[in-house]
PDB file of N, CA and C in Angstrom:
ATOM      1  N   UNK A   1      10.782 -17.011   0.526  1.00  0.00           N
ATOM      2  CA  UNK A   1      10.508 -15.680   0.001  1.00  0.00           C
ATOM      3  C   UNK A   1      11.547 -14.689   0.506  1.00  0.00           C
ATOM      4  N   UNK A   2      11.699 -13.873   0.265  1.00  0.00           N
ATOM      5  CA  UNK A   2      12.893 -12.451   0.284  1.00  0.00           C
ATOM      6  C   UNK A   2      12.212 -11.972   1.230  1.00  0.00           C
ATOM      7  N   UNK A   3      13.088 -11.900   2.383  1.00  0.00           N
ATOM      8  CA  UNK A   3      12.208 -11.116   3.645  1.00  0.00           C
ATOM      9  C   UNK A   3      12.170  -9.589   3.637  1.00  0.00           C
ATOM     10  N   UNK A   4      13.166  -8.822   2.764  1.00  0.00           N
ATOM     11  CA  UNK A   4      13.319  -7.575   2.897  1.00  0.00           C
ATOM     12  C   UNK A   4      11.503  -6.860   1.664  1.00  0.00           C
ATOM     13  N   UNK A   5      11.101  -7.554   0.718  1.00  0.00           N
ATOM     14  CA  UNK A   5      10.215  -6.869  -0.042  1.00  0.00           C
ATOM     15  C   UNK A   5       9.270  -8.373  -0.678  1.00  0.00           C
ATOM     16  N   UNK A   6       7.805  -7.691  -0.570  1.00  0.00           N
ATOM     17  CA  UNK A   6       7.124  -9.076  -1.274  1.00  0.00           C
ATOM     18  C   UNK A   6       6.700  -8.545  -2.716  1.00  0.00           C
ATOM     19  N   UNK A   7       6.848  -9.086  -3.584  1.00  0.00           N
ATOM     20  CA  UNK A   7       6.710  -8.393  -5.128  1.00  0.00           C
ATOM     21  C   UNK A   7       5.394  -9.356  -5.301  1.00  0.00           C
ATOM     22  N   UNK A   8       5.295  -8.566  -6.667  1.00  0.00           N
ATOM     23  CA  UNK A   8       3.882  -8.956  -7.590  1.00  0.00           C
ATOM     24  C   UNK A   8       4.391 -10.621  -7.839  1.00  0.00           C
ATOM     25  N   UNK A   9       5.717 -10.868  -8.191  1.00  0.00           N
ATOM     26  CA  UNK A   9       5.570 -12.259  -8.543  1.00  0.00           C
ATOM     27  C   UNK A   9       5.995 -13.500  -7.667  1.00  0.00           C
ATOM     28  N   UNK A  10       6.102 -12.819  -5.839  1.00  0.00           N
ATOM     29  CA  UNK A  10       5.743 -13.808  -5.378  1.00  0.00           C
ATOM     30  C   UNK A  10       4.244 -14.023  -4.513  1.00  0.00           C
ATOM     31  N   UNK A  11       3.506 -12.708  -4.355  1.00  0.00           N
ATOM     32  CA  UNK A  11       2.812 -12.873  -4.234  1.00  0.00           C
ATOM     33  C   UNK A  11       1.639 -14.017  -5.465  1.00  0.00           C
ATOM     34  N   UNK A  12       1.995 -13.712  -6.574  1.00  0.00           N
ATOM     35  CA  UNK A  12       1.514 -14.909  -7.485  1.00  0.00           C
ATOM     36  C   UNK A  12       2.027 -16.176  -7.513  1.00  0.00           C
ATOM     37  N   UNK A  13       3.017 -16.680  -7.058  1.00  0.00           N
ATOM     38  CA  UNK A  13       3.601 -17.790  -6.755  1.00  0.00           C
ATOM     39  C   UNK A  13       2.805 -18.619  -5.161  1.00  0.00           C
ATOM     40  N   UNK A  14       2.392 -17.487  -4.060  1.00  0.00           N
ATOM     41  CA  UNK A  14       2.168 -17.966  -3.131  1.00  0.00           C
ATOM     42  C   UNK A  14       0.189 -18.414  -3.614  1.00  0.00           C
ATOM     43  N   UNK A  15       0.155 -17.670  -4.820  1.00  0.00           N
ATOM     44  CA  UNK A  15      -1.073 -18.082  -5.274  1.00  0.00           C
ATOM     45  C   UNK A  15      -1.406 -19.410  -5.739  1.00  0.00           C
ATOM     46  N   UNK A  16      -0.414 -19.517  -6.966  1.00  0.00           N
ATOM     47  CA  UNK A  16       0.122 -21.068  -7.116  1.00  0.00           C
ATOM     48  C   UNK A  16       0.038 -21.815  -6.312  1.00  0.00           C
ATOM     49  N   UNK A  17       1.058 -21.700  -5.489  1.00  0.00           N
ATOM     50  CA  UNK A  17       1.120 -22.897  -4.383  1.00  0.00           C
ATOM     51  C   UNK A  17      -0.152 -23.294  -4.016  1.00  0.00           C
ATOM     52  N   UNK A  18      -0.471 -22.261  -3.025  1.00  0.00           N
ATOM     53  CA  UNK A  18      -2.228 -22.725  -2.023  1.00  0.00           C
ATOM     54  C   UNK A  18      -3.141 -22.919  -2.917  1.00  0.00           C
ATOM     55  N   UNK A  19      -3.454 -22.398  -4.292  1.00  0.00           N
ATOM     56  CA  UNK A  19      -4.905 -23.239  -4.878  1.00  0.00           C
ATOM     57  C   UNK A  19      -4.552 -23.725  -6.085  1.00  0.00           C
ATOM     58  N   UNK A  20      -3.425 -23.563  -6.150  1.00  0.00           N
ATOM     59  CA  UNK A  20      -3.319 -24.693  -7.868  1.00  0.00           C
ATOM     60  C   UNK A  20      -3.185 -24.175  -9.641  1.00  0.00           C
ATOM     61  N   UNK A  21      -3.667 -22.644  -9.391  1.00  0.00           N
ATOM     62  CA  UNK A  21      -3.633 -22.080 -10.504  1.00  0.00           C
ATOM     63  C   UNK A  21      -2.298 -22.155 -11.639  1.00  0.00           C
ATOM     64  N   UNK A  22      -2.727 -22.261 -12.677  1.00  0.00           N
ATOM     65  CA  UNK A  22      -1.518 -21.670 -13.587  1.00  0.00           C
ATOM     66  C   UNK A  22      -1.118 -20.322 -13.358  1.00  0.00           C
ATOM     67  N   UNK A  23       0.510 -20.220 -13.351  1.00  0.00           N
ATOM     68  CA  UNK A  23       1.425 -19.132 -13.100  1.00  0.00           C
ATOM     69  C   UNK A  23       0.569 -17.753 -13.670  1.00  0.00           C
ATOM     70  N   UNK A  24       0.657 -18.038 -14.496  1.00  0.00           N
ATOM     71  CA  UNK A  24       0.198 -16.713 -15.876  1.00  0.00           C
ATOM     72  C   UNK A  24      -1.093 -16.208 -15.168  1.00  0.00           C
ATOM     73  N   UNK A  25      -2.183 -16.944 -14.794  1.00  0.00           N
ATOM     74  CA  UNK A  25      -3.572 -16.836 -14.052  1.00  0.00           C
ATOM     75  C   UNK A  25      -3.501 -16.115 -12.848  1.00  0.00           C
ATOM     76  N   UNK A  26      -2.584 -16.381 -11.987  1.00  0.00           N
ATOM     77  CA  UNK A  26      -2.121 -15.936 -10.935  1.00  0.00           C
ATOM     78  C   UNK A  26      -1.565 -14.494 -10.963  1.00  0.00           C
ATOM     79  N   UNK A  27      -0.199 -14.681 -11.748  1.00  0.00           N
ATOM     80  CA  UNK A  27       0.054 -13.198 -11.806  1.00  0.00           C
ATOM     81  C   UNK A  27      -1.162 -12.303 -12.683  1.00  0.00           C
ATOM     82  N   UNK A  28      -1.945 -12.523 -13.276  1.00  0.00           N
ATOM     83  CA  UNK A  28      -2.948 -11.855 -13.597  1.00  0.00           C
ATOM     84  C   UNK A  28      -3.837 -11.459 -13.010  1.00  0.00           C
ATOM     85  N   UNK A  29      -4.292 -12.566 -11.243  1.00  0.00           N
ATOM     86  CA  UNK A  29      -5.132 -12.145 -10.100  1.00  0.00           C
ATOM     87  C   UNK A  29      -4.395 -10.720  -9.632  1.00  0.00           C
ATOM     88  N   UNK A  30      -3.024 -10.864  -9.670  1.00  0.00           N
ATOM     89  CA  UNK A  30      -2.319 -10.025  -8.863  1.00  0.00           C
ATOM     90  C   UNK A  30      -2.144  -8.917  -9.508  1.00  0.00           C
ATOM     91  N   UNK A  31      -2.425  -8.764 -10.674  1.00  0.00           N
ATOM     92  CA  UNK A  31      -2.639  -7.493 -11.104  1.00  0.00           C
ATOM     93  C   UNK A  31      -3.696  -6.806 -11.102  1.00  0.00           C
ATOM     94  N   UNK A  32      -4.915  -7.126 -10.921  1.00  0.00           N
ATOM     95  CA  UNK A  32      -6.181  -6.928 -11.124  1.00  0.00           C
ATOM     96  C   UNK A  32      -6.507  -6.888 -10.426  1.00  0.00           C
ATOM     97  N   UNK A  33      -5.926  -7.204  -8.746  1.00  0.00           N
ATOM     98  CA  UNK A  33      -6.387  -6.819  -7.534  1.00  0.00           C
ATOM     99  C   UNK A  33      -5.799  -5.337  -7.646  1.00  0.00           C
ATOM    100  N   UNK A  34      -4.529  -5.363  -7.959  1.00  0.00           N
ATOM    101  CA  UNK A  34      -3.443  -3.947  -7.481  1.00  0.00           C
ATOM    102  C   UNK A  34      -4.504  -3.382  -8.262  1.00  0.00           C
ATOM    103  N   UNK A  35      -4.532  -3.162  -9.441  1.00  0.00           N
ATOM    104  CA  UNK A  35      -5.150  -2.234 -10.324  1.00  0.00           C
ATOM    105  C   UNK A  35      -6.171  -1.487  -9.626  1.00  0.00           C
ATOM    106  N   UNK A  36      -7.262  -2.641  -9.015  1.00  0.00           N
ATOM    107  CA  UNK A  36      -8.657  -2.110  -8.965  1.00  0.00           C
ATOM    108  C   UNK A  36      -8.201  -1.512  -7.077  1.00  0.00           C
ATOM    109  N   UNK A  37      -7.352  -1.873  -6.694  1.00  0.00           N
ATOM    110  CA  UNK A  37      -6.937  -1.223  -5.414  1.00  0.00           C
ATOM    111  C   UNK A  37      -6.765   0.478  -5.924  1.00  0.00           C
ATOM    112  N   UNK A  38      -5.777   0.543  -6.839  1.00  0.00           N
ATOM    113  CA  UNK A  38      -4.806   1.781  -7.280  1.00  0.00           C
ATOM    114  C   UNK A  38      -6.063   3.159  -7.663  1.00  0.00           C
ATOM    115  N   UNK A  39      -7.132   2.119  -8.420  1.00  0.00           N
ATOM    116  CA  UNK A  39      -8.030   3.215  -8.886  1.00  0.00           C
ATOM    117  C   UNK A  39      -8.946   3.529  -8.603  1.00  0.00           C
ATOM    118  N   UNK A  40      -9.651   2.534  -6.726  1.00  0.00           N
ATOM    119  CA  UNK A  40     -10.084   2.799  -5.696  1.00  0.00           C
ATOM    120  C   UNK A  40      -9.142   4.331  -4.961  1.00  0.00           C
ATOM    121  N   UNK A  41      -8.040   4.042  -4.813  1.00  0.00           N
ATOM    122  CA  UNK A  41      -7.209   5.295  -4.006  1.00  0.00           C
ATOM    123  C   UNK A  41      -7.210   6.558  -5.112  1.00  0.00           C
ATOM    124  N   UNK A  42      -7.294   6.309  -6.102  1.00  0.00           N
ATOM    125  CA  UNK A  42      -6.918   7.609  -7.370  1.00  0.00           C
ATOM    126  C   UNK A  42      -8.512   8.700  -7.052  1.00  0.00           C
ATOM    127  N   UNK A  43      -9.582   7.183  -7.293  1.00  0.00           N
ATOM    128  CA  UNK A  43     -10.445   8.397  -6.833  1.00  0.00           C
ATOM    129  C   UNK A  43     -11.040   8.245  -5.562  1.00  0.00           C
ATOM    130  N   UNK A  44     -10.134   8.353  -4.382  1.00  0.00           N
ATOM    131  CA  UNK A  44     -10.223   8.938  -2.824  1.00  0.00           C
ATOM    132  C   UNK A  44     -11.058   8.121  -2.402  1.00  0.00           C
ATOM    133  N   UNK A  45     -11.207   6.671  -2.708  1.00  0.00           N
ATOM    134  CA  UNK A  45     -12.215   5.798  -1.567  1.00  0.00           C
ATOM    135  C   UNK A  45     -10.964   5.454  -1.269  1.00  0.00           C
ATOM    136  N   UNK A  46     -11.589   5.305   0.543  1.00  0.00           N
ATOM    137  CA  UNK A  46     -11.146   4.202   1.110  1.00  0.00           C
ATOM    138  C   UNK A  46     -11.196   2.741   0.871  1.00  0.00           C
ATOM    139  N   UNK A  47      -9.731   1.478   1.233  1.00  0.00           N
ATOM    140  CA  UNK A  47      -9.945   0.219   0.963  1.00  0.00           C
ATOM    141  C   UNK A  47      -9.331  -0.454   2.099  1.00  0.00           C
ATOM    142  N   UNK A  48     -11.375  -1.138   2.467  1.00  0.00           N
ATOM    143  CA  UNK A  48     -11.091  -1.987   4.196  1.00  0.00           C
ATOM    144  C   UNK A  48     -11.271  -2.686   3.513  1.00  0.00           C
ATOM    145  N   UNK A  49     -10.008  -3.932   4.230  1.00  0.00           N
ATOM    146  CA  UNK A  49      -9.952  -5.047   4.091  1.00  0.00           C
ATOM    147  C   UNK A  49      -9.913  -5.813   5.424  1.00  0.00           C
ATOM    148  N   UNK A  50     -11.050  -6.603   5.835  1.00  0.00           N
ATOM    149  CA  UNK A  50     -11.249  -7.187   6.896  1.00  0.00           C
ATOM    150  C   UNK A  50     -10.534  -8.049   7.803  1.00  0.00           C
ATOM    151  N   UNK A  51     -10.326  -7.618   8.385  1.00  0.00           N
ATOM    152  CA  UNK A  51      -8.933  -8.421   9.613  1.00  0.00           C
ATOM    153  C   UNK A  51      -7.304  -7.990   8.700  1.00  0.00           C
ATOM    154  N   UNK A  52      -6.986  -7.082   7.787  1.00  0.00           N
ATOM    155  CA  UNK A  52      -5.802  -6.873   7.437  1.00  0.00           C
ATOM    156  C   UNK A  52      -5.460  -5.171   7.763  1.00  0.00           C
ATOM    157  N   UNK A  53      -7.141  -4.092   7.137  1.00  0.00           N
ATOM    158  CA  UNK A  53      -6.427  -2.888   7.761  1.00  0.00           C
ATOM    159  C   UNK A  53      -7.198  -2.237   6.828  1.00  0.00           C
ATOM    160  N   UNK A  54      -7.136  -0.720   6.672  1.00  0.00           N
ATOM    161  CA  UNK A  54      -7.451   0.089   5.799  1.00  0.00           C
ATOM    162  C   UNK A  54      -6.567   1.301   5.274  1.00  0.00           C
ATOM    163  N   UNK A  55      -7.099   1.182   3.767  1.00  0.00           N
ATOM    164  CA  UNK A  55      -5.909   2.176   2.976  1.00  0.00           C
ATOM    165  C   UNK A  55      -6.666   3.521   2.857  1.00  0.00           C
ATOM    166  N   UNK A  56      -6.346   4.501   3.249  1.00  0.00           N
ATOM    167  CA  UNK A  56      -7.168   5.989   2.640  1.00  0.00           C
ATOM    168  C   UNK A  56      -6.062   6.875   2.510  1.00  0.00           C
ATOM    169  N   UNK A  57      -6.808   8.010   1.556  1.00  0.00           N
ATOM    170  CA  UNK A  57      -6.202   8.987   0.886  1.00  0.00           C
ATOM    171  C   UNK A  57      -6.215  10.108   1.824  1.00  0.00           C
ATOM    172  N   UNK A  58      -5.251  10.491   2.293  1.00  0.00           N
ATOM    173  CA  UNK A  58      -5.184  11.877   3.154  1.00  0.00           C
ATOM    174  C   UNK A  58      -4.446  13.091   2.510  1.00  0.00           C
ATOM    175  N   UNK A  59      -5.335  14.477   2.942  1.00  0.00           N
ATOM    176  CA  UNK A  59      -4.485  15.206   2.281  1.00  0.00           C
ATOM    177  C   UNK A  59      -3.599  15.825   3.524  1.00  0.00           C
ATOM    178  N   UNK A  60      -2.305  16.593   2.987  1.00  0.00           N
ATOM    179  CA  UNK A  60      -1.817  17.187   3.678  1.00  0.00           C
ATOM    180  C   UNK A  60      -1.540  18.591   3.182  1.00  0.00           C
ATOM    181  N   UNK A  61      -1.486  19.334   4.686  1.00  0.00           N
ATOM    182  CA  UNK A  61      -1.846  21.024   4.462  1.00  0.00           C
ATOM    183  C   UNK A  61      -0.365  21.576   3.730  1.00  0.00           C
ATOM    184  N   UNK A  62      -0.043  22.625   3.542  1.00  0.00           N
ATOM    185  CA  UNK A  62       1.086  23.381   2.955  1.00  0.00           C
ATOM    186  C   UNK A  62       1.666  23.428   4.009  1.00  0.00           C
ATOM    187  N   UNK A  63       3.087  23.185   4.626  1.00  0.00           N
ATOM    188  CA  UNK A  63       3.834  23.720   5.857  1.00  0.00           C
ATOM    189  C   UNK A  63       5.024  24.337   5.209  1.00  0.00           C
ATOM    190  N   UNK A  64       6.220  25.010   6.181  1.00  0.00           N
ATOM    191  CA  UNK A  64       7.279  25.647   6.123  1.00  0.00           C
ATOM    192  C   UNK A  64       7.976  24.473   6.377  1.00  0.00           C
ATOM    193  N   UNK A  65       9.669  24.479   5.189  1.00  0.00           N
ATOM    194  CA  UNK A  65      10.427  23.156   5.713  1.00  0.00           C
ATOM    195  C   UNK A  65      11.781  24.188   5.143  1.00  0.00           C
ATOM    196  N   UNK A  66      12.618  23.583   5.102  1.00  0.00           N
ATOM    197  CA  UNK A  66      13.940  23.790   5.003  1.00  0.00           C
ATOM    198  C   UNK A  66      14.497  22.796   4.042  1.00  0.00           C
ATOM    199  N   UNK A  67      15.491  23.463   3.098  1.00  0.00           N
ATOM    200  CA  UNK A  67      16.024  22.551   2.253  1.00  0.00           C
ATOM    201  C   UNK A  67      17.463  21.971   2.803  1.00  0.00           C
ATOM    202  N   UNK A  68      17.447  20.719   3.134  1.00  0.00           N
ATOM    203  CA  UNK A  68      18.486  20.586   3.845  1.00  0.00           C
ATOM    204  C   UNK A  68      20.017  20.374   3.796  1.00  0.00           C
ATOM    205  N   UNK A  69      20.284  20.902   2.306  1.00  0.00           N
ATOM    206  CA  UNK A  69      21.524  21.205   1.472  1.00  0.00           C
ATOM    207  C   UNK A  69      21.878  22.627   1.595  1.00  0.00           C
ATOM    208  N   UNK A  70      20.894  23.535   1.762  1.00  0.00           N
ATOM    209  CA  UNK A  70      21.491  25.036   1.403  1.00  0.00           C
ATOM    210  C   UNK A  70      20.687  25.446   2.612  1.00  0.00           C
ATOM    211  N   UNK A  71      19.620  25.281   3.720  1.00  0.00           N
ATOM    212  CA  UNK A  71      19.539  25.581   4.383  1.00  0.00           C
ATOM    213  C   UNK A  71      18.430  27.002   4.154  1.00  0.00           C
ATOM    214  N   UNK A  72      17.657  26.685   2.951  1.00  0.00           N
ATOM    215  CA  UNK A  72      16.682  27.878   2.533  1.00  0.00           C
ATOM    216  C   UNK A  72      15.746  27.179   3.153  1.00  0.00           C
ATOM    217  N   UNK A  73      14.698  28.233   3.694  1.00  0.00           N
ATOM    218  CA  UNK A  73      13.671  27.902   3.915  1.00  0.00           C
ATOM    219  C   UNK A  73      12.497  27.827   3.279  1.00  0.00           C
ATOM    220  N   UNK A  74      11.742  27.421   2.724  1.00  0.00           N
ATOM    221  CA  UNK A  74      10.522  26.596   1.268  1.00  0.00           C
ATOM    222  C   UNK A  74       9.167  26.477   1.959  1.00  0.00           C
ATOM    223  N   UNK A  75       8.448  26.759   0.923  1.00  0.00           N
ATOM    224  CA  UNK A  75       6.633  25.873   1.309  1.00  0.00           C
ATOM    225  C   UNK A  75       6.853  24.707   0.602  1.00  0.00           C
ATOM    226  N   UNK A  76       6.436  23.565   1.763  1.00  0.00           N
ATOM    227  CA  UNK A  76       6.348  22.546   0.829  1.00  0.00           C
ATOM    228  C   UNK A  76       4.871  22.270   0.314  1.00  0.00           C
ATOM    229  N   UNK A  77       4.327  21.979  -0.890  1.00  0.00           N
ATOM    230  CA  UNK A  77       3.078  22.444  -1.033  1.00  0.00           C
ATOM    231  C   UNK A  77       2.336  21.202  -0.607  1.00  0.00           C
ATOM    232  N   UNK A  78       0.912  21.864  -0.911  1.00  0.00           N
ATOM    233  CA  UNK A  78      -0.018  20.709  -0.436  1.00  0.00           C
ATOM    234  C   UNK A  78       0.006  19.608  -1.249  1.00  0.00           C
ATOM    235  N   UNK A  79      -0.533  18.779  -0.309  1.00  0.00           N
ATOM    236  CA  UNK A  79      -0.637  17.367  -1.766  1.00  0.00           C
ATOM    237  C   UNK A  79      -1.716  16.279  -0.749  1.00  0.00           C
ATOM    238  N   UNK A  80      -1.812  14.914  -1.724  1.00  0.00           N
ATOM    239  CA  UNK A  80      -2.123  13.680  -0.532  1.00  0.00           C
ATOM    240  C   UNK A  80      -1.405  12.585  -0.721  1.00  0.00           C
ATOM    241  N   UNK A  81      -1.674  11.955   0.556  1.00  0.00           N
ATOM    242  CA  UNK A  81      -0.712  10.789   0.349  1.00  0.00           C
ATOM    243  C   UNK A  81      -1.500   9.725   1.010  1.00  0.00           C
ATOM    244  N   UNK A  82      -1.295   8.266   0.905  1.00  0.00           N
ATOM    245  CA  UNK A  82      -2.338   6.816   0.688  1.00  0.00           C
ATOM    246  C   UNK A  82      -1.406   6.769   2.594  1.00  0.00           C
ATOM    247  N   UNK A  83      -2.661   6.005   3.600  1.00  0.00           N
ATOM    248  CA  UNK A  83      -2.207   6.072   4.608  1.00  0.00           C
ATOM    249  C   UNK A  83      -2.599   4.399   5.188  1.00  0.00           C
ATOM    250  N   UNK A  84      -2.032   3.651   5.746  1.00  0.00           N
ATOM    251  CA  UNK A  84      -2.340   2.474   5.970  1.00  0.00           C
ATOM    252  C   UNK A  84      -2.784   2.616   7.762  1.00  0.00           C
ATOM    253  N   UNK A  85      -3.721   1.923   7.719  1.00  0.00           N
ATOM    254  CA  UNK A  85      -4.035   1.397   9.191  1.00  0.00           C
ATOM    255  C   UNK A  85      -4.051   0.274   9.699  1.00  0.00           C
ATOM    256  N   UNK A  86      -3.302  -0.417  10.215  1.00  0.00           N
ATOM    257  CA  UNK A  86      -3.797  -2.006  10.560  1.00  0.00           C
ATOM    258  C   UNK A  86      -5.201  -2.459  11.181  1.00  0.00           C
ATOM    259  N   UNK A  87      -5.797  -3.650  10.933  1.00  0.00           N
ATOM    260  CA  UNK A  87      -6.688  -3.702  11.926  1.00  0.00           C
ATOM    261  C   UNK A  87      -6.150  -4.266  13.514  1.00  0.00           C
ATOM    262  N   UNK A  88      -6.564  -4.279  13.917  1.00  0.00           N
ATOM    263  CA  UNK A  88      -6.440  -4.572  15.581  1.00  0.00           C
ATOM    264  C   UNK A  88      -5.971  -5.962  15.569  1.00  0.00           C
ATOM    265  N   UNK A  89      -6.378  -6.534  15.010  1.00  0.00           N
ATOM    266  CA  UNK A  89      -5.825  -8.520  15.392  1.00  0.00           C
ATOM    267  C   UNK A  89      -4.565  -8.394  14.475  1.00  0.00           C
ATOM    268  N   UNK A  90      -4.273  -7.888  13.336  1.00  0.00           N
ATOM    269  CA  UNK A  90      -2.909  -7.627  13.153  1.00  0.00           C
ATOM    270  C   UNK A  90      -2.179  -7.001  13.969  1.00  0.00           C
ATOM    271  N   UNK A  91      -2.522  -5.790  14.110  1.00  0.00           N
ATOM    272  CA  UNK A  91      -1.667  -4.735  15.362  1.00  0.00           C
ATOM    273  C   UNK A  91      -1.426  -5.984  16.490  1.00  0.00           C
ATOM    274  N   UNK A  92      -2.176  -6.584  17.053  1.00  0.00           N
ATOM    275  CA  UNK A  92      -2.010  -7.408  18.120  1.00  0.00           C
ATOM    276  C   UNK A  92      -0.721  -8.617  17.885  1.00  0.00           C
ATOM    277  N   UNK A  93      -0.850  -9.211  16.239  1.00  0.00           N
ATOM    278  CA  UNK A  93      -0.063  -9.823  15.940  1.00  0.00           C
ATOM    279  C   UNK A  93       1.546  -9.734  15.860  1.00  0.00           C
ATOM    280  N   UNK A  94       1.762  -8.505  15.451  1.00  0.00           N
ATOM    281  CA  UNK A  94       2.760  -7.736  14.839  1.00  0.00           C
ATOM    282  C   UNK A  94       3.481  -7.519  16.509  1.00  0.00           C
ATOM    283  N   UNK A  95       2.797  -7.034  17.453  1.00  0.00           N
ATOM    284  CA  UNK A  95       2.838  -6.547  18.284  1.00  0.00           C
ATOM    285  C   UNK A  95       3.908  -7.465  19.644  1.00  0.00           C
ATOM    286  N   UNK A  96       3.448  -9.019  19.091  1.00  0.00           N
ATOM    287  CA  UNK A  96       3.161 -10.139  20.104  1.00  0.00           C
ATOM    288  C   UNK A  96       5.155 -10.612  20.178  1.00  0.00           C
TER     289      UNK A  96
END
Protein backbone atom coordinates (compact mmCIF):
# COMPACT_ATOMS: atom_id res chain seq x y z
CA UNK A 1 0.00 0.00 0.00
CA UNK A 2 1.25 3.79 -0.51
CA UNK A 3 2.46 4.80 2.82
CA UNK A 4 2.04 8.52 2.28
CA UNK A 5 -2.27 8.31 1.86
CA UNK A 6 -4.86 5.30 2.22
CA UNK A 7 -7.67 5.90 -0.47
CA UNK A 8 -11.19 4.55 -0.92
CA UNK A 9 -9.72 1.93 -3.29
CA UNK A 10 -7.32 0.45 -1.18
CA UNK A 11 -9.07 0.44 1.60
CA UNK A 12 -11.56 -1.84 -0.64
CA UNK A 13 -8.87 -3.97 -1.82
CA UNK A 14 -7.73 -4.63 1.85
CA UNK A 15 -11.47 -5.68 1.98
CA UNK A 16 -10.99 -8.14 -0.76
CA UNK A 17 -8.15 -9.63 0.48
CA UNK A 18 -9.31 -10.51 4.32
CA UNK A 19 -12.96 -11.76 3.48
CA UNK A 20 -13.24 -12.62 -0.09
CA UNK A 21 -15.67 -10.17 -1.50
CA UNK A 22 -16.02 -9.09 -5.08
CA UNK A 23 -14.07 -5.79 -5.89
CA UNK A 24 -17.24 -3.81 -6.92
CA UNK A 25 -18.98 -5.09 -3.33
CA UNK A 26 -16.19 -3.85 -1.50
CA UNK A 27 -15.69 -0.57 -2.91
CA UNK A 28 -19.37 -0.16 -2.35
CA UNK A 29 -18.84 -1.16 1.63
CA UNK A 30 -16.44 1.69 1.42
CA UNK A 31 -18.62 4.05 0.31
CA UNK A 32 -21.46 3.52 2.44
CA UNK A 33 -19.47 3.50 5.43
CA UNK A 34 -17.85 7.12 4.35
CA UNK A 35 -21.27 8.29 3.40
CA UNK A 36 -23.14 7.33 6.52
CA UNK A 37 -19.88 8.63 8.53
CA UNK A 38 -20.08 12.17 6.41
CA UNK A 39 -23.84 12.59 7.27
CA UNK A 40 -23.38 11.52 10.90
CA UNK A 41 -20.73 14.74 11.09
CA UNK A 42 -23.08 17.09 8.70
CA UNK A 43 -25.62 16.77 11.30
CA UNK A 44 -23.15 17.28 14.47
CA UNK A 45 -23.18 13.67 16.00
CA UNK A 46 -20.38 12.42 17.20
CA UNK A 47 -18.64 8.98 15.61
CA UNK A 48 -17.05 6.48 18.41
CA UNK A 49 -15.55 3.91 17.07
CA UNK A 50 -14.34 1.43 19.63
CA UNK A 51 -10.65 0.90 20.22
CA UNK A 52 -9.94 3.35 17.00
CA UNK A 53 -11.13 6.96 18.39
CA UNK A 54 -13.78 9.53 18.00
CA UNK A 55 -14.80 12.03 15.28
CA UNK A 56 -16.84 15.29 16.48
CA UNK A 57 -17.85 18.47 15.12
CA UNK A 58 -16.36 21.49 16.91
CA UNK A 59 -17.12 24.89 16.47
CA UNK A 60 -14.70 27.56 16.43
CA UNK A 61 -15.12 31.20 17.83
CA UNK A 62 -14.34 34.35 15.41
CA UNK A 63 -10.57 35.45 16.21
CA UNK A 64 -8.23 38.32 14.82
CA UNK A 65 -5.50 36.90 12.20
CA UNK A 66 -3.40 38.58 9.74
CA UNK A 67 -3.20 38.07 6.12
CA UNK A 68 0.09 36.91 5.59
CA UNK A 69 0.83 38.46 2.08
CA UNK A 70 -0.12 42.10 2.79
CA UNK A 71 0.08 41.98 6.39
CA UNK A 72 -3.75 43.34 7.01
CA UNK A 73 -5.21 42.44 9.84
CA UNK A 74 -8.91 40.29 9.28
CA UNK A 75 -11.69 38.43 11.41
CA UNK A 76 -11.43 35.18 10.53
CA UNK A 77 -15.03 34.13 10.91
CA UNK A 78 -16.63 31.53 12.82
CA UNK A 79 -17.14 28.18 11.46
CA UNK A 80 -16.68 24.20 12.57
CA UNK A 81 -14.41 21.85 11.90
CA UNK A 82 -14.53 17.57 12.32
CA UNK A 83 -11.88 16.83 15.22
CA UNK A 84 -10.33 13.33 15.67
CA UNK A 85 -9.43 11.74 19.00
CA UNK A 86 -7.64 8.54 19.28
CA UNK A 87 -8.62 6.03 21.70
CA UNK A 88 -6.02 5.21 24.29
CA UNK A 89 -4.76 1.64 23.01
CA UNK A 90 -4.10 3.41 19.73
CA UNK A 91 -2.48 6.50 21.35
CA UNK A 92 -0.46 3.80 23.21
CA UNK A 93 0.26 2.12 19.89
CA UNK A 94 1.27 4.98 17.80
CA UNK A 95 3.14 6.07 20.73
CA UNK A 96 5.31 2.71 21.29
Amino acid sequence: MNQDNLTRRELAEAINEKLGYPQNSCAAMVDAFLERMKGSLLDANAIKIVHFGTFTVRDKNPRRGRNPRTGEAITIQPRQMVTFRPSKGLREQINE
